[in-house]
PDB file of N, CA and C in Angstrom:
ATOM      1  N   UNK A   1     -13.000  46.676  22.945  1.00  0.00           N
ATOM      2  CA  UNK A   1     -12.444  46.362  21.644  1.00  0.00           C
ATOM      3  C   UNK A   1     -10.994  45.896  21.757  1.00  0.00           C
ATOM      4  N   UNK A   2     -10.672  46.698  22.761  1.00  0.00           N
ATOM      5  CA  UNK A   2      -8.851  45.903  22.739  1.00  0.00           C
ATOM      6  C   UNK A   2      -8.415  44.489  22.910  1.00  0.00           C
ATOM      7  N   UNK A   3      -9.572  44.123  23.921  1.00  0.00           N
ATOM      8  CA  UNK A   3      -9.786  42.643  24.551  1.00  0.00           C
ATOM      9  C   UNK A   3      -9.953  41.594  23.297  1.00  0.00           C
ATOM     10  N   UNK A   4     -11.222  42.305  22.239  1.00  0.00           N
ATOM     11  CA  UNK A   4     -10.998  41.118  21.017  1.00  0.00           C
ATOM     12  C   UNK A   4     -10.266  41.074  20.205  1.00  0.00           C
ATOM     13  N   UNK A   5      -9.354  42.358  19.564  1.00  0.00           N
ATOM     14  CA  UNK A   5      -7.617  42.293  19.192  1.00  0.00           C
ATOM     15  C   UNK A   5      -6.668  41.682  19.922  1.00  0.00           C
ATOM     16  N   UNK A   6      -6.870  41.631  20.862  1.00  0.00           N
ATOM     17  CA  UNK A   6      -5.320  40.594  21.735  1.00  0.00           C
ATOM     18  C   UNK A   6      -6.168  39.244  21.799  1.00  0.00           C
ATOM     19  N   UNK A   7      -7.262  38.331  21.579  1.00  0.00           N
ATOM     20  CA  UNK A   7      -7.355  37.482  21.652  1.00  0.00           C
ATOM     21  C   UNK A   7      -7.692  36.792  20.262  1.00  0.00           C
ATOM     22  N   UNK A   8      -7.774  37.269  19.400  1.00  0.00           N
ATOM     23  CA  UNK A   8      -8.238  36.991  17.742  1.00  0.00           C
ATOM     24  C   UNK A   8      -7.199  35.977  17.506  1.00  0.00           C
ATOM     25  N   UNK A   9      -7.601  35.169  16.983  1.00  0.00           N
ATOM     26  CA  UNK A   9      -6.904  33.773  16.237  1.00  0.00           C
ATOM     27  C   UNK A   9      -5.531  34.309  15.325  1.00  0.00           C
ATOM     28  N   UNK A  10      -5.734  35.762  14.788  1.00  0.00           N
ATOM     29  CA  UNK A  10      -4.610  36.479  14.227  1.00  0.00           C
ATOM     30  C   UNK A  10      -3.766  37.558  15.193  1.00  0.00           C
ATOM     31  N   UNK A  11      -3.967  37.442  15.690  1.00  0.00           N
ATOM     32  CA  UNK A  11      -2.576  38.072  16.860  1.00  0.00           C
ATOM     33  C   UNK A  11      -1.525  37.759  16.289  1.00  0.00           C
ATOM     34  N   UNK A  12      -0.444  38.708  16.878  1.00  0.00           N
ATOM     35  CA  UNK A  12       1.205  37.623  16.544  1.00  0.00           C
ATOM     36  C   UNK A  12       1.135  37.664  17.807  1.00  0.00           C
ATOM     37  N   UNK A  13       2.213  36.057  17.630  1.00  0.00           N
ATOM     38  CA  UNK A  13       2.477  35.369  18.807  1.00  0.00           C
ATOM     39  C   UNK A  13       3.231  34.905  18.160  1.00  0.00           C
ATOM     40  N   UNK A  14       4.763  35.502  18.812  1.00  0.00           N
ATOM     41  CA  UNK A  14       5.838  34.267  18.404  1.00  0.00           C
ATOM     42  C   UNK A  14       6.016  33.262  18.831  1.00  0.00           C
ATOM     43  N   UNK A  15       5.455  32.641  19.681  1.00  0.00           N
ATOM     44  CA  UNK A  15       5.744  30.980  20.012  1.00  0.00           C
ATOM     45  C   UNK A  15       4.636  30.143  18.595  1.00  0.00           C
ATOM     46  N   UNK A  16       3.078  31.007  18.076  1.00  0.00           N
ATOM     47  CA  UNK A  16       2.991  29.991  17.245  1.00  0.00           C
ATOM     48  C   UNK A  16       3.862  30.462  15.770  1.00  0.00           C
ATOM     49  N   UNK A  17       4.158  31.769  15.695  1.00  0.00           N
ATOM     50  CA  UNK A  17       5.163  31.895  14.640  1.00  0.00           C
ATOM     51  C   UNK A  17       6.461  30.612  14.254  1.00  0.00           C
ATOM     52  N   UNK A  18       6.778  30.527  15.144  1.00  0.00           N
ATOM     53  CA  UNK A  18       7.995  30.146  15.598  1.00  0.00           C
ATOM     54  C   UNK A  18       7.607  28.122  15.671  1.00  0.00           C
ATOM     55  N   UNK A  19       6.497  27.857  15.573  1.00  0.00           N
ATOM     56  CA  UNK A  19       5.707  26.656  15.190  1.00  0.00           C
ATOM     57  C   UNK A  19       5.521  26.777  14.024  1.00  0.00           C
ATOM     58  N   UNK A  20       4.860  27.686  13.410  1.00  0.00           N
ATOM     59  CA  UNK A  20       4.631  27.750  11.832  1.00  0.00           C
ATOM     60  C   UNK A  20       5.958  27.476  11.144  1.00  0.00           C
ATOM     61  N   UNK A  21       6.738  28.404  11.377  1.00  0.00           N
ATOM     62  CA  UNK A  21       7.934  28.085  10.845  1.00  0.00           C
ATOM     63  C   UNK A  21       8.736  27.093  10.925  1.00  0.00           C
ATOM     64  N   UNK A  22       8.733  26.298  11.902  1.00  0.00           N
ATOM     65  CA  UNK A  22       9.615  25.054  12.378  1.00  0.00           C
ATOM     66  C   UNK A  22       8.282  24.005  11.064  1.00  0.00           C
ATOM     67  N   UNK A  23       7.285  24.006  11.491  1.00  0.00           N
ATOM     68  CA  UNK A  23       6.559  22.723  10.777  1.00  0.00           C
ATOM     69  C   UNK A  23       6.729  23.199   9.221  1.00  0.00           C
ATOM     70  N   UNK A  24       6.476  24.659   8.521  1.00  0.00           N
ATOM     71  CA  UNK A  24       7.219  24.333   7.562  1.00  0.00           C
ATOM     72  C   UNK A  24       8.541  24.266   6.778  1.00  0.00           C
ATOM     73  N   UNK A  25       9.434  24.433   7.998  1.00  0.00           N
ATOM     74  CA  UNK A  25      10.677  23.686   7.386  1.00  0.00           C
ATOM     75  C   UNK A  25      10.618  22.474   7.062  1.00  0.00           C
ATOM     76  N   UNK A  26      10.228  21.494   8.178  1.00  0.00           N
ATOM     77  CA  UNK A  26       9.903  20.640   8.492  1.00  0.00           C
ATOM     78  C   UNK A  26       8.990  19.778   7.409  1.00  0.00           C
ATOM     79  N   UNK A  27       8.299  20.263   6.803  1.00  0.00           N
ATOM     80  CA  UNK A  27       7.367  20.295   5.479  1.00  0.00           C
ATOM     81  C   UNK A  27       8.285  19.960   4.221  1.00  0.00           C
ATOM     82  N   UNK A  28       9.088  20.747   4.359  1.00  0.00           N
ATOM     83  CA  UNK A  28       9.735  21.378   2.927  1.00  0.00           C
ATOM     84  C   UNK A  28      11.055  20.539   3.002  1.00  0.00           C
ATOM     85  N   UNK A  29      11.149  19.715   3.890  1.00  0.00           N
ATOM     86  CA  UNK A  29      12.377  18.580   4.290  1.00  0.00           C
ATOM     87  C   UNK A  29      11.654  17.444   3.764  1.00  0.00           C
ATOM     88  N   UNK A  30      10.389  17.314   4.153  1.00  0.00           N
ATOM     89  CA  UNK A  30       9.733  16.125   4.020  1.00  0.00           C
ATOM     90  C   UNK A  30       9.206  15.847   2.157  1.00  0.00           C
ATOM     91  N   UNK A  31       9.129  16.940   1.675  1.00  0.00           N
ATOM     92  CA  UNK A  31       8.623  16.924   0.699  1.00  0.00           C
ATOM     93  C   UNK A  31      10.206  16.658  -0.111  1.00  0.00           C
ATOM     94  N   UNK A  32      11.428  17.527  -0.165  1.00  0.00           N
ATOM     95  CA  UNK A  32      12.006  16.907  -1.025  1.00  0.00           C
ATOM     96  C   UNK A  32      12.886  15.552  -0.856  1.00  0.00           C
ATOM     97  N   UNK A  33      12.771  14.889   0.588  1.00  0.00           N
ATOM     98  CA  UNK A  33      12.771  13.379   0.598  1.00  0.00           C
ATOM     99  C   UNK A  33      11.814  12.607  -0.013  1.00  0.00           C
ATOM    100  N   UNK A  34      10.864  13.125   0.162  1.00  0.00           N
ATOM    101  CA  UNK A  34       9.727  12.358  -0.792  1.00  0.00           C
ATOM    102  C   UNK A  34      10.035  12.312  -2.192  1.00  0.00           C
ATOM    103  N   UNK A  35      10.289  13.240  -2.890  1.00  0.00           N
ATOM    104  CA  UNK A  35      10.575  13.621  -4.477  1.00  0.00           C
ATOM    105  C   UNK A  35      11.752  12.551  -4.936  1.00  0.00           C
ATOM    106  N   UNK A  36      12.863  12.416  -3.818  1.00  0.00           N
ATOM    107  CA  UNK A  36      13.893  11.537  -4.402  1.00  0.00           C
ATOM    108  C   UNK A  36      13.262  10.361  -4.183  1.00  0.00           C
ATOM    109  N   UNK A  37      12.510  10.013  -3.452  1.00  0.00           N
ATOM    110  CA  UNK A  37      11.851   8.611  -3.118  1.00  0.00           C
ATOM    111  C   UNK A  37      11.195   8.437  -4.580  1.00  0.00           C
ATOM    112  N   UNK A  38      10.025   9.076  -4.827  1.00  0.00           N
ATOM    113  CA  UNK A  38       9.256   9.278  -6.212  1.00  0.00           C
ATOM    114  C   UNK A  38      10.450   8.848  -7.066  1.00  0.00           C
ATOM    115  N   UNK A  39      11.351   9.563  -7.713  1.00  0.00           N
ATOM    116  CA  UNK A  39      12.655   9.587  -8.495  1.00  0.00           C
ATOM    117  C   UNK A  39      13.008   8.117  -8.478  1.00  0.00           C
ATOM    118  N   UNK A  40      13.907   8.064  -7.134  1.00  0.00           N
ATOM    119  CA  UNK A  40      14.245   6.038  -7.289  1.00  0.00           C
ATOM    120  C   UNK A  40      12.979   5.386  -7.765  1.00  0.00           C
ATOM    121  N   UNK A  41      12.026   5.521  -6.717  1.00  0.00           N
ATOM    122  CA  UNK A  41      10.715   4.022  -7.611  1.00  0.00           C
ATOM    123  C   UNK A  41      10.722   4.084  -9.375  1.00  0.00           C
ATOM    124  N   UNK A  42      10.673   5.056  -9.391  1.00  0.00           N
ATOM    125  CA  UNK A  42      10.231   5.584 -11.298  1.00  0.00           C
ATOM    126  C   UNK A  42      11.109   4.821 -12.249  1.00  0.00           C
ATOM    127  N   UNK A  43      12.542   4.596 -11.224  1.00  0.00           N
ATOM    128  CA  UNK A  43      14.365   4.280 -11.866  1.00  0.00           C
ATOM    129  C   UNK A  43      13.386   2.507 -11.951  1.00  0.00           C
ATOM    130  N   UNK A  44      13.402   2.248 -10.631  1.00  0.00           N
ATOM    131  CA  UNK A  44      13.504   0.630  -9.634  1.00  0.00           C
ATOM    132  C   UNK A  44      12.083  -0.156 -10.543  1.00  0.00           C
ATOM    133  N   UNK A  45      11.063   0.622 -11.000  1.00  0.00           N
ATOM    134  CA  UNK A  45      10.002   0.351 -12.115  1.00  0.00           C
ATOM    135  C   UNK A  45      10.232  -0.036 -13.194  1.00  0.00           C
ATOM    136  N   UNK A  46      11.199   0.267 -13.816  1.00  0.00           N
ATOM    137  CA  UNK A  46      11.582   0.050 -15.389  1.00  0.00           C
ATOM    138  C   UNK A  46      12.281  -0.693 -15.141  1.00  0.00           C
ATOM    139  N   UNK A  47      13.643  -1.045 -14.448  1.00  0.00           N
ATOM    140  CA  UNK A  47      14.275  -2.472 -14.487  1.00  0.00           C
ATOM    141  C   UNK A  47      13.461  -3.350 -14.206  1.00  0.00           C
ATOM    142  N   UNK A  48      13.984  -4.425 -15.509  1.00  0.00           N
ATOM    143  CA  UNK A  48      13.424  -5.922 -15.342  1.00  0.00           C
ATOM    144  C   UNK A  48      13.643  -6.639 -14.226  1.00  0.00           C
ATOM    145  N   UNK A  49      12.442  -7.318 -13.878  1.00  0.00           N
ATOM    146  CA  UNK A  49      12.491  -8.222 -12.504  1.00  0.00           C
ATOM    147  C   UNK A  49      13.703  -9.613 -12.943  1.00  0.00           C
ATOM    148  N   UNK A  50      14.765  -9.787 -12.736  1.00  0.00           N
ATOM    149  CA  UNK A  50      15.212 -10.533 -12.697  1.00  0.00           C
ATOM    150  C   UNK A  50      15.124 -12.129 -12.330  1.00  0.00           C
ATOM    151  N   UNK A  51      13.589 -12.568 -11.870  1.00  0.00           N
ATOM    152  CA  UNK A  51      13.167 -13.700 -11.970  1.00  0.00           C
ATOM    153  C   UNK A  51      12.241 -13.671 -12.345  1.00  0.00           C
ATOM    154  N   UNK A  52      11.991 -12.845 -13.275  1.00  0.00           N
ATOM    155  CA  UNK A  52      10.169 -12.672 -14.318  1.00  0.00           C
ATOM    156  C   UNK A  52       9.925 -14.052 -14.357  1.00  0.00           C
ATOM    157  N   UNK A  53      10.818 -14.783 -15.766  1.00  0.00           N
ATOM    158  CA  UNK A  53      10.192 -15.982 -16.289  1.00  0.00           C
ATOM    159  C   UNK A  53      10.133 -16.903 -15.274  1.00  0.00           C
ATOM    160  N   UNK A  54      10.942 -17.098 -14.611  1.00  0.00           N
ATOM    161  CA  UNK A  54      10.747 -18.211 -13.079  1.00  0.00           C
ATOM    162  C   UNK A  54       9.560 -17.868 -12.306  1.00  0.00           C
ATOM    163  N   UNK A  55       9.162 -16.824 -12.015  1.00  0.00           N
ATOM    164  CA  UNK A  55       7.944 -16.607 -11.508  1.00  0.00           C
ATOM    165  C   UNK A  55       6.568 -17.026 -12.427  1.00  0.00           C
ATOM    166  N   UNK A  56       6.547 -16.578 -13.308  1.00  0.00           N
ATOM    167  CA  UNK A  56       5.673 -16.843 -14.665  1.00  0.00           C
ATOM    168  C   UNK A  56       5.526 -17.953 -14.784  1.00  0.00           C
ATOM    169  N   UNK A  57       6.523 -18.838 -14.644  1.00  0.00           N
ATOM    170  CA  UNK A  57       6.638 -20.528 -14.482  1.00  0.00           C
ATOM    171  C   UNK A  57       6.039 -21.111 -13.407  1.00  0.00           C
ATOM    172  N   UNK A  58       6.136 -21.013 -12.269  1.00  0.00           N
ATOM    173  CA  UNK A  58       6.000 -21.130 -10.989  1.00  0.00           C
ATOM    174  C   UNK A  58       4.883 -20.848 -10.764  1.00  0.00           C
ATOM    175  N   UNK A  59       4.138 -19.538 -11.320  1.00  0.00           N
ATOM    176  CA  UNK A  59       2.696 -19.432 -11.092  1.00  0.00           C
ATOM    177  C   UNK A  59       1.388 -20.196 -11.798  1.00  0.00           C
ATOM    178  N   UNK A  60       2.323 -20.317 -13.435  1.00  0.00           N
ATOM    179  CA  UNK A  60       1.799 -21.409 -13.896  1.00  0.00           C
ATOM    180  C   UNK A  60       1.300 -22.804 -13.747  1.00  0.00           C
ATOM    181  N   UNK A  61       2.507 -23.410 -13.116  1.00  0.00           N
ATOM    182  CA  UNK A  61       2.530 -24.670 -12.565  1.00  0.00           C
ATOM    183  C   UNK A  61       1.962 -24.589 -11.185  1.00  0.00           C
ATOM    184  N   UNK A  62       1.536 -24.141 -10.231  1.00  0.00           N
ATOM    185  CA  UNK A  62       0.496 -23.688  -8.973  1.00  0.00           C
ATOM    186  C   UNK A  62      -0.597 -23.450 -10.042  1.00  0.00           C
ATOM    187  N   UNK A  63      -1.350 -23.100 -11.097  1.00  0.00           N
ATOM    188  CA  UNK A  63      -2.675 -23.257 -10.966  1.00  0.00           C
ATOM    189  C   UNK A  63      -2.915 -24.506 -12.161  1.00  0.00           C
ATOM    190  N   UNK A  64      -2.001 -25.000 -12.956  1.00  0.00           N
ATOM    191  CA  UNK A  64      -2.263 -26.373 -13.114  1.00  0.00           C
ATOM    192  C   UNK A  64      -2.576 -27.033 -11.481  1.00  0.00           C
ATOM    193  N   UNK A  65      -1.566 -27.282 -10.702  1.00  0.00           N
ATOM    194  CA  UNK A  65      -1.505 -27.761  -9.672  1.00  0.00           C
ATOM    195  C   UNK A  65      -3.030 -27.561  -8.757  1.00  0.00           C
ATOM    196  N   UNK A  66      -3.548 -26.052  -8.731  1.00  0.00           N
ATOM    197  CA  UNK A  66      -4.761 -26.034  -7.823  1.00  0.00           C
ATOM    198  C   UNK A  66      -5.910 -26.403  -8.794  1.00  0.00           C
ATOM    199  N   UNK A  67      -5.774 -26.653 -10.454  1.00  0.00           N
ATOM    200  CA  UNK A  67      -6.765 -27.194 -10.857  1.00  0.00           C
ATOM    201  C   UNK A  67      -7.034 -29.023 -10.626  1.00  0.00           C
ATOM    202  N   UNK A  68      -5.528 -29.494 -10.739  1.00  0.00           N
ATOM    203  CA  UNK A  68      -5.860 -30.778 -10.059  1.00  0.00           C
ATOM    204  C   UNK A  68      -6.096 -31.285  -8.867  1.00  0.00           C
ATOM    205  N   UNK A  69      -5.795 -30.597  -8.013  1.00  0.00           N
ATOM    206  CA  UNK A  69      -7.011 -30.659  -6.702  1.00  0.00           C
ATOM    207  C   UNK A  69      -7.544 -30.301  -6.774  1.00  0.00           C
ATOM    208  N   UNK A  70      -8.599 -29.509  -6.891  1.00  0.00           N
ATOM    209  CA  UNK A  70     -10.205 -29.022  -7.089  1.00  0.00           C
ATOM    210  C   UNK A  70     -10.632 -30.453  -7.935  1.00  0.00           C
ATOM    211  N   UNK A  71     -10.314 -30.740  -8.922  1.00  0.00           N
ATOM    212  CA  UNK A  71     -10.649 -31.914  -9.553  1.00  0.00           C
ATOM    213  C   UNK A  71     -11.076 -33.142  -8.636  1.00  0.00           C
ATOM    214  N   UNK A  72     -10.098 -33.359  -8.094  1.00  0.00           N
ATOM    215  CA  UNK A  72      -9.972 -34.390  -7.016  1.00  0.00           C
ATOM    216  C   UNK A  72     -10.582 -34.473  -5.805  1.00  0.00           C
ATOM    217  N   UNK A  73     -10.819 -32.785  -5.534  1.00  0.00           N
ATOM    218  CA  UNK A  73     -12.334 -32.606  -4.366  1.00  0.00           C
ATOM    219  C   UNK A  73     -13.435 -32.746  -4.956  1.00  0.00           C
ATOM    220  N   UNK A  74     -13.970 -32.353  -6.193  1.00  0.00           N
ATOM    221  CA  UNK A  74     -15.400 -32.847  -6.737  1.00  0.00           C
ATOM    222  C   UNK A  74     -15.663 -34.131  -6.540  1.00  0.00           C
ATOM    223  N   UNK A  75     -14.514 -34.625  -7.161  1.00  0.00           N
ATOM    224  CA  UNK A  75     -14.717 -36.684  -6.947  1.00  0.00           C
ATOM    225  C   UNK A  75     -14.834 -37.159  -5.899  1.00  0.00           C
ATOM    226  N   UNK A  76     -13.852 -36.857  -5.335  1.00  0.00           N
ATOM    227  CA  UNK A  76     -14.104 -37.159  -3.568  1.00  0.00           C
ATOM    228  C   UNK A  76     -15.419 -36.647  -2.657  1.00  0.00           C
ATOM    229  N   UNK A  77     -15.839 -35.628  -3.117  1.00  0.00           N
ATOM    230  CA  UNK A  77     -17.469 -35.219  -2.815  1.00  0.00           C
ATOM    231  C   UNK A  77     -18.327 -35.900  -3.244  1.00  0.00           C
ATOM    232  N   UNK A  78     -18.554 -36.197  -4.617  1.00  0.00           N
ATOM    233  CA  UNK A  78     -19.286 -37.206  -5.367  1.00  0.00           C
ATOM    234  C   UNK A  78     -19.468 -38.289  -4.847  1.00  0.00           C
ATOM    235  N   UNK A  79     -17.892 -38.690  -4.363  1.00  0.00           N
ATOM    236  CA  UNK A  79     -17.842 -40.293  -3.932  1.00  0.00           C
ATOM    237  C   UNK A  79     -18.295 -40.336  -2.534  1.00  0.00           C
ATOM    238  N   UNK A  80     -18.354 -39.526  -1.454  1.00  0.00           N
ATOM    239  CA  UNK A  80     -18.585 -39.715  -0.465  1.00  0.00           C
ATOM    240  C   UNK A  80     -20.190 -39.134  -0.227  1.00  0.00           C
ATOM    241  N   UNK A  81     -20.691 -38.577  -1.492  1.00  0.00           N
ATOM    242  CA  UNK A  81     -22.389 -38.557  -0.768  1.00  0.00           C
ATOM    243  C   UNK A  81     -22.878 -39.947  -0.955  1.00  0.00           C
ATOM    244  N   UNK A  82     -23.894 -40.185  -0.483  1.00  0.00           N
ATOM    245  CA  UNK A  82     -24.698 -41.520  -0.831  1.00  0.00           C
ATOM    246  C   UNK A  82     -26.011 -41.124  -0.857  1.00  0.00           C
ATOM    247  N   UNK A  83     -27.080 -41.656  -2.284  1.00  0.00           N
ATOM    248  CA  UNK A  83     -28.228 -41.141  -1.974  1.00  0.00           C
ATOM    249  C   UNK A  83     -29.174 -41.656  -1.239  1.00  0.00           C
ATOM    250  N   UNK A  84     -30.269 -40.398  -1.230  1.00  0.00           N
ATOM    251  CA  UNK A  84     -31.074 -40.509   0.085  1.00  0.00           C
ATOM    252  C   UNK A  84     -31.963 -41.832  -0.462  1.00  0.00           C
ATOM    253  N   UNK A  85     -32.253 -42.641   0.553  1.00  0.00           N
ATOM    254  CA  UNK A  85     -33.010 -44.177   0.396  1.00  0.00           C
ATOM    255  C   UNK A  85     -34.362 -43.867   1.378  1.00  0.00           C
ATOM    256  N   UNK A  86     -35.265 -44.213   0.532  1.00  0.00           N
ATOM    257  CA  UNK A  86     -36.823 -43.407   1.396  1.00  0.00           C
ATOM    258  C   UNK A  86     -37.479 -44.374   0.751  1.00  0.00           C
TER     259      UNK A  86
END
């Protein structure tokens, strides 16, 4: 019986004590860098994008733009089949 008390997954052992404790410091560092991270995005979200309407414009004019080529590939498909002669 002594043999499966000194080898049980719950023993103390300060070297993994001494792991537990380091990873959750280590934890508890990580988490409230994270929180201020959370905090800024939440700030950096609500300000206006400062080239909204230029973008809005710009994306506009790209799909006028990819509708007149697509246009211009149908025709050019059209124009380059020839039908079948049998």
């Amino acid at each position: 019986m002594l043999w499966i008390k000194e080898h049980t997954p719950f023993r103390k052992d300060s070297k993994t004590a001494q792991k537990f404790s380091d990873n959750l410091s280590h934890s508890r560092e990580r988490l409230e860098t994270l929180k201020a991270q959370l905090e800024t995005a939440k700030v950096e979200a609500v300000k206006e994008f400062p080239q909204e309407q230029e973008l809005a414009e710009k994306t506009e004019r790209l799909g006028e733009l990819n509708a007149l080529l697509d246009v211009g590939k149908s025709d050019k498909v059209m124009m380059d089949e020839e039908p079948d002669e049998k």
